[in-house]
C-alpha atoms as a PDB file:
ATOM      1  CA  UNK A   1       0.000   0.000   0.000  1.00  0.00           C
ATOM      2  CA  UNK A   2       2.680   2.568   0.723  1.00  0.00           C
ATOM      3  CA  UNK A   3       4.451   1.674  -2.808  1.00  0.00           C
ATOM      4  CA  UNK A   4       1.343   2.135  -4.349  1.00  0.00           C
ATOM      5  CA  UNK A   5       0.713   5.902  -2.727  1.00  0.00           C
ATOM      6  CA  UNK A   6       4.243   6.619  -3.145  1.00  0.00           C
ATOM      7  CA  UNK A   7       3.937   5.912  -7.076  1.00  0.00           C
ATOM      8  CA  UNK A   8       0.458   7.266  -7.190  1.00  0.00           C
ATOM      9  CA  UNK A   9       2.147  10.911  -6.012  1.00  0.00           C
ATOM     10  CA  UNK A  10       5.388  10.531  -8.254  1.00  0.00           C
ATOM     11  CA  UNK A  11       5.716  12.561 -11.743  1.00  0.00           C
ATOM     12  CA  UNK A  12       6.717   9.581 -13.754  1.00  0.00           C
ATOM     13  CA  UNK A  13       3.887   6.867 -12.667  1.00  0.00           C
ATOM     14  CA  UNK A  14       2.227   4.205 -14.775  1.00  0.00           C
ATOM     15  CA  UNK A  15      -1.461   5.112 -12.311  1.00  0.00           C
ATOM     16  CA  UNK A  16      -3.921   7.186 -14.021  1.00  0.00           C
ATOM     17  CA  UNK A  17      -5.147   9.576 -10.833  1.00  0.00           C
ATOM     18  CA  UNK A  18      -7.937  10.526 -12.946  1.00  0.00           C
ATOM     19  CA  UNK A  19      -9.280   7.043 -12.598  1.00  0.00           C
ATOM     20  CA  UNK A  20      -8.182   6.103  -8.808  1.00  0.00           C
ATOM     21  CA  UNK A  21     -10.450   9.334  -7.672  1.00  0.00           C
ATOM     22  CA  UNK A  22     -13.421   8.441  -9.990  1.00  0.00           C
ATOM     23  CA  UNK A  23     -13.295   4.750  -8.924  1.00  0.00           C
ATOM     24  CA  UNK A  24     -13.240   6.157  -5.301  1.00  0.00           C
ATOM     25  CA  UNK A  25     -16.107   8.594  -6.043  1.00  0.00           C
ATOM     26  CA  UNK A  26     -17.991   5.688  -7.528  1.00  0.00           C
ATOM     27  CA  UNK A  27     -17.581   3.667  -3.955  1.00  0.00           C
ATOM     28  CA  UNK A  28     -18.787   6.065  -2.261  1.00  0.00           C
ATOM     29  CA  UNK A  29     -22.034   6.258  -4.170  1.00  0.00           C
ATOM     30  CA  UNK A  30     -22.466   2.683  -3.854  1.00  0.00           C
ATOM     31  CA  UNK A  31     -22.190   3.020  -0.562  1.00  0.00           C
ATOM     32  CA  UNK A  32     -24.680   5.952  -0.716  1.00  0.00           C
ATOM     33  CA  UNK A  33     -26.879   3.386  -2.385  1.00  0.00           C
ATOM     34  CA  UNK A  34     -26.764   0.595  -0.858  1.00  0.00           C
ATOM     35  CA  UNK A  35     -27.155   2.709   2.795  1.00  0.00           C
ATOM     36  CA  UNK A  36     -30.656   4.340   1.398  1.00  0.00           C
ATOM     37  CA  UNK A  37     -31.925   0.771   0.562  1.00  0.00           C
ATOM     38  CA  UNK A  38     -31.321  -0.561   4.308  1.00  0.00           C
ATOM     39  CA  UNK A  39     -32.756   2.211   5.725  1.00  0.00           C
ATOM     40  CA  UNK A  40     -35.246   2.413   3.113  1.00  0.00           C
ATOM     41  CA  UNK A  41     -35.810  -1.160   4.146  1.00  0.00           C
ATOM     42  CA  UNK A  42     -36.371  -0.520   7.617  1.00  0.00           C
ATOM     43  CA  UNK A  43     -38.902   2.401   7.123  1.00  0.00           C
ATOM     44  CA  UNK A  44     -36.497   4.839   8.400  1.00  0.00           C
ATOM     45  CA  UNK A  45     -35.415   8.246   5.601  1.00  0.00           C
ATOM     46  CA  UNK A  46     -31.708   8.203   4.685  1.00  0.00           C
ATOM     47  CA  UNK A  47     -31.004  11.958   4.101  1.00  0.00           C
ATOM     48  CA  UNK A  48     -28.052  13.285   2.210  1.00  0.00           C
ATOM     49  CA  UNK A  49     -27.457  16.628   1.336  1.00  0.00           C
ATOM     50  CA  UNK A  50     -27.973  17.002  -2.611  1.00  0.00           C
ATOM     51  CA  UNK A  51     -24.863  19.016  -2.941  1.00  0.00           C
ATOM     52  CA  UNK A  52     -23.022  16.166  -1.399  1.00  0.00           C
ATOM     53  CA  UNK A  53     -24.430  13.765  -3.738  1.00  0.00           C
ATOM     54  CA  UNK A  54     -24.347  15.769  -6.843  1.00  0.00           C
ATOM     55  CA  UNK A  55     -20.590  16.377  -5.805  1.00  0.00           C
ATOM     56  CA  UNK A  56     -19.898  12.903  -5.905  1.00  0.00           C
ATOM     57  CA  UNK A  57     -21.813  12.317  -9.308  1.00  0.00           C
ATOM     58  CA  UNK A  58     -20.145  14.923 -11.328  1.00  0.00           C
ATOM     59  CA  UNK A  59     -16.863  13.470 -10.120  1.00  0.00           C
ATOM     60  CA  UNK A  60     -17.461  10.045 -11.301  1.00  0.00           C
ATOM     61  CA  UNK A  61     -18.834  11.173 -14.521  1.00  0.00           C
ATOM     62  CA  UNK A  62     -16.073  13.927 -14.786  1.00  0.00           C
ATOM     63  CA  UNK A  63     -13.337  11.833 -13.925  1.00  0.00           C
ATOM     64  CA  UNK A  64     -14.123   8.781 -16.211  1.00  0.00           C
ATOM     65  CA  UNK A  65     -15.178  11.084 -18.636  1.00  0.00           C
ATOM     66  CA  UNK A  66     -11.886  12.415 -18.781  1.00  0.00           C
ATOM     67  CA  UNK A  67      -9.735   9.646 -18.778  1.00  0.00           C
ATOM     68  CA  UNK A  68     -12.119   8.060 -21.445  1.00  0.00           C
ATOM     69  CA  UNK A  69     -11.372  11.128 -24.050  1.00  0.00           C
ATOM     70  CA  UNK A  70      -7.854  11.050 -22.744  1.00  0.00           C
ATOM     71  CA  UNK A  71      -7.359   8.051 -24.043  1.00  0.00           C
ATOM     72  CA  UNK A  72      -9.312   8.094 -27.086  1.00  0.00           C
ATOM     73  CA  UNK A  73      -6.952  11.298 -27.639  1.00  0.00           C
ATOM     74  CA  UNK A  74      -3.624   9.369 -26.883  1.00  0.00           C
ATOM     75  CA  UNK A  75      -4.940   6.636 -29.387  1.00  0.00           C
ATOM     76  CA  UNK A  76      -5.985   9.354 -32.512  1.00  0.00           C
ATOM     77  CA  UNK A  77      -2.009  11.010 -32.028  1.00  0.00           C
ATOM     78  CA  UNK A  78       0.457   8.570 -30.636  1.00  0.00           C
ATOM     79  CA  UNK A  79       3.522  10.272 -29.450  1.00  0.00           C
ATOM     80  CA  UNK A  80       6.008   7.105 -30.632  1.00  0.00           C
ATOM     81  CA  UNK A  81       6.072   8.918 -33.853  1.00  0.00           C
ATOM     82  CA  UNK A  82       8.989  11.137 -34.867  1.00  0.00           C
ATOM     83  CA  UNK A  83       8.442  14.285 -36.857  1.00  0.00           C
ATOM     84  CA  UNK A  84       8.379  13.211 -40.459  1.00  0.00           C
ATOM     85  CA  UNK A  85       5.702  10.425 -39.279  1.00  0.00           C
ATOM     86  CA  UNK A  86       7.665   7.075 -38.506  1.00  0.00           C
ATOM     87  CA  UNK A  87       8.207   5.250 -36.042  1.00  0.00           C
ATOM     88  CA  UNK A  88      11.624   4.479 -34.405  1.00  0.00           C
END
């Protein structure tokens, strides 16, 4: 675990932060989720702020959104290619 946050914070990582803090966004929805439907269950109101909620929603769309066109971007114009258009 601490290899993993020590490459997660250096420059030259193979991690894609973009996805680590949507995939942890995502959990906590689930969690969200899953909490209403047991309380739900139980006849008892789970109340979350909407701010909160929307917060967490915009950064799982945001973030995979991101990394998605990232990627689509890095697969249109691959940087292994010198100037004149070949590869070396």
């Amino acid at each position: 675990m601490k290899k993993f946050f020590s490459q997660l914070f250096d420059d030259n990582n193979t991690i894609n932060e973009k996805s680590v803090v949507g995939f942890i966004a995502f959990v906590m929805l689930c969690i969200a989720f899953l909490v209403d439907v047991i309380t739900g269950y139980f006849g008892k109101e789970f109340v979350i702020n909407k701010l909160v909620f929307d917060g967490f929603m915009v950064l799982v769309l945001g973030s995979f959104g991101i990394a998605s066109v990232d990627k689509w971007i890095n697969k249109k114009n691959p940087t292994d290619k010198n100037e004149n258009g070949g590869t070396e």
